[in-house]
Protein backbone atom coordinates (compact mmCIF):
# COMPACT_ATOMS: atom_id res chain seq x y z
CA UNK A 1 104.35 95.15 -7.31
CA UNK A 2 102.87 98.63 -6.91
CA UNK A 3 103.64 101.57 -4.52
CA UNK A 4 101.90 101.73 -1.07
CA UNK A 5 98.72 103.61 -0.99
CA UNK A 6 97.75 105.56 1.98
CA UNK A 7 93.99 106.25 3.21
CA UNK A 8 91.97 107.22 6.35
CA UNK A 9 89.07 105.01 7.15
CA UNK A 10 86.23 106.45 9.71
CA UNK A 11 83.85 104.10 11.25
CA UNK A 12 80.55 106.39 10.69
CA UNK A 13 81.66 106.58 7.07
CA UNK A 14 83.22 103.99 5.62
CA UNK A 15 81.41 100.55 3.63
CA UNK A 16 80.70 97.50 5.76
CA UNK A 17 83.73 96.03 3.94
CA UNK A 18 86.17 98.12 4.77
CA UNK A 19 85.02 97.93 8.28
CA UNK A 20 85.37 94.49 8.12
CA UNK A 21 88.84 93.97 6.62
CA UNK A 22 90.11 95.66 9.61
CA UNK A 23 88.05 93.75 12.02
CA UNK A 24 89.57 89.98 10.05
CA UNK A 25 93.10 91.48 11.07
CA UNK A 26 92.34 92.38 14.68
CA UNK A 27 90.53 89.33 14.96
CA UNK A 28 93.24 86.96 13.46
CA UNK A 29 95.69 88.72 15.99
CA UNK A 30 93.62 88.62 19.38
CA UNK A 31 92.85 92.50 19.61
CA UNK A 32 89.67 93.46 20.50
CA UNK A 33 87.19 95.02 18.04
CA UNK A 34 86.80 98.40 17.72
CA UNK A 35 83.74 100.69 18.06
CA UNK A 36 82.97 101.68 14.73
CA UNK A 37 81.20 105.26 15.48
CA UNK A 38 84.57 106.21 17.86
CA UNK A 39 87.32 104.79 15.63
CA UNK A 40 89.57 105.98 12.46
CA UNK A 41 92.13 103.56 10.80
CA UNK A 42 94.84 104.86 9.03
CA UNK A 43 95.41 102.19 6.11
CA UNK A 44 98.52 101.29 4.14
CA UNK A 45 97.68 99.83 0.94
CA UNK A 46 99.54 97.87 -1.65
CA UNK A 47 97.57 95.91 -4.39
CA UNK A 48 94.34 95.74 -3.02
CA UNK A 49 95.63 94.08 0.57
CA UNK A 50 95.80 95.63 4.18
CA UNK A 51 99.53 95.98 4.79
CA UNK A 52 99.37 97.99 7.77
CA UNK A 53 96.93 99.91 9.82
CA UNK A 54 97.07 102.61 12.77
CA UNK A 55 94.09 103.39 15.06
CA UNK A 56 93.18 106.03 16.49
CA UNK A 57 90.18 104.90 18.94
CA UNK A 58 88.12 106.42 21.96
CA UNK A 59 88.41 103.90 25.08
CA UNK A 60 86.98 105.00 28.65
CA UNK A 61 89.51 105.62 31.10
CA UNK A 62 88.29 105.31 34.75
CA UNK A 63 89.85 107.79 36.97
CA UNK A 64 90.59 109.53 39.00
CA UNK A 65 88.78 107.83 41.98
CA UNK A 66 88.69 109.34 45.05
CA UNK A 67 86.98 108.33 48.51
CA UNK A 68 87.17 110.29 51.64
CA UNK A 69 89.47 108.14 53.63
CA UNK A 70 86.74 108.33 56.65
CA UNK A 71 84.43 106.87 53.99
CA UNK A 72 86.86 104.42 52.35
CA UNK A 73 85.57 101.08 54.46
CA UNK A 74 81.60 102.04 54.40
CA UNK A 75 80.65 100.55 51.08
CA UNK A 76 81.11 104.49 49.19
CA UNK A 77 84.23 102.93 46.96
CA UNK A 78 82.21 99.67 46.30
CA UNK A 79 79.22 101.38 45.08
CA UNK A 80 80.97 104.26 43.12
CA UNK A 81 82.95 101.51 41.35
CA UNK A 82 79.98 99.46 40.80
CA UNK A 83 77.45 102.50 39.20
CA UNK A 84 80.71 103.63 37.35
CA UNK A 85 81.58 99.87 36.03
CA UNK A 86 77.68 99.62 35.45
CA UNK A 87 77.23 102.41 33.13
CA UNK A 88 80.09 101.76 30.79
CA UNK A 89 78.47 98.13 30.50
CA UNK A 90 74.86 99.74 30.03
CA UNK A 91 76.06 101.89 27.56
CA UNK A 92 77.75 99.16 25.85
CA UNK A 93 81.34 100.48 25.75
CA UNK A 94 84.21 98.71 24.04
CA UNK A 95 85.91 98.31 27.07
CA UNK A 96 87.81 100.50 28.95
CA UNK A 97 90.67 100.87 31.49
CA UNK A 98 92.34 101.71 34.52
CA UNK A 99 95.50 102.92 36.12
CA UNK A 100 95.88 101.30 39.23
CA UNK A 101 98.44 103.83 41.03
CA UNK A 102 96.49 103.02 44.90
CA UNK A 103 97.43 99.72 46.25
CA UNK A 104 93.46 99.29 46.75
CA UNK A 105 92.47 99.67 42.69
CA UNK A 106 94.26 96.35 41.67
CA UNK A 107 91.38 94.45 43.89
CA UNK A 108 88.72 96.24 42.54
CA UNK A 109 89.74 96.14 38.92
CA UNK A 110 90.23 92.18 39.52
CA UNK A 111 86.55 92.39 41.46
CA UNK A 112 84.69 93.70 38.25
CA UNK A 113 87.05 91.19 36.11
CA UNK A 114 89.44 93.34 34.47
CA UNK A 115 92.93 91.85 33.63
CA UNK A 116 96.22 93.03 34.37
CA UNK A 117 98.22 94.08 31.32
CA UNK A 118 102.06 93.59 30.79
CA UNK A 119 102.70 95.76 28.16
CA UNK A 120 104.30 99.65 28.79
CA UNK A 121 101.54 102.14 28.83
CA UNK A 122 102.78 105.90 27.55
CA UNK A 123 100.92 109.18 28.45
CA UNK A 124 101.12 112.88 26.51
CA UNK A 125 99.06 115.64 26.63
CA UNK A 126 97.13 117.13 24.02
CA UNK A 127 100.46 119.06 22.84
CA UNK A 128 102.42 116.15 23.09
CA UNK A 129 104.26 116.84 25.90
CA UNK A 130 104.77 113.92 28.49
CA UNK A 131 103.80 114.25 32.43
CA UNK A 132 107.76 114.91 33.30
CA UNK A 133 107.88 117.42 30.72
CA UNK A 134 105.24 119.65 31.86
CA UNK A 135 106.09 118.89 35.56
């Protein structure tokens, strides 16, 4: 058995092979495909075979969203949530998410047909420092 080979894979660059290795083990494992011309895989190697991959992937993040609260029953949140949702959809984005720290952004998440996730979601800055660190 040989050693583990390491290798970076970009979407704009790599063959339509390559691409699609990676998309057979998302696939096979119920993740969502990536957008080729915003993505980079880091591969691990061994004989020819995928043994382990980390992305590194651009995804949308709505927010912040803010609405006068004068202005909050009037139709303003609908319709800013409805141009914003209607863009990323226009412009064909991957997907992209939401964190729902209002009581009101659950409903209109669930109103555009996003689904809740379960699993822990971590935040650092560009230095890597976390939100309590550079509190």
């Amino acid at each position: 058995m040989s050693s583990v080979t390491y290798r970076w894979l970009d979407g704009l660059t790599c063959t339509d092979a390559d691409w699609a290795s990676v998309d057979r083990i998302l696939e096979a494992r119920g993740w969502m495909a990536m957008h080729r011309d915003t993505s980079r895989v880091y591969l691990a190697e061994q004989d020819g075979e995928i043994v382990g991959l980390s992305c590194l992937q651009f995804m949308p993040f709505c927010g912040p969203f803010y609405v006068a609260p004068k202005l909050r029953a009037t139709g303003v949140t609908n319709r800013l949530a409805d141009d914003t949702i209607g863009w990323l959809v226009d412009t064909r984005a991957r997907g992209w998410f939401v964190v729902a720290d209002s009581p009101h952004v659950p409903k209109l998440c669930e109103r555009h047909g996003m689904r809740r996730i379960e699993s822990p979601v971590y935040i650092t800055d560009a230095q890597g420092q976390s939100k309590q660190e550079v509190a």
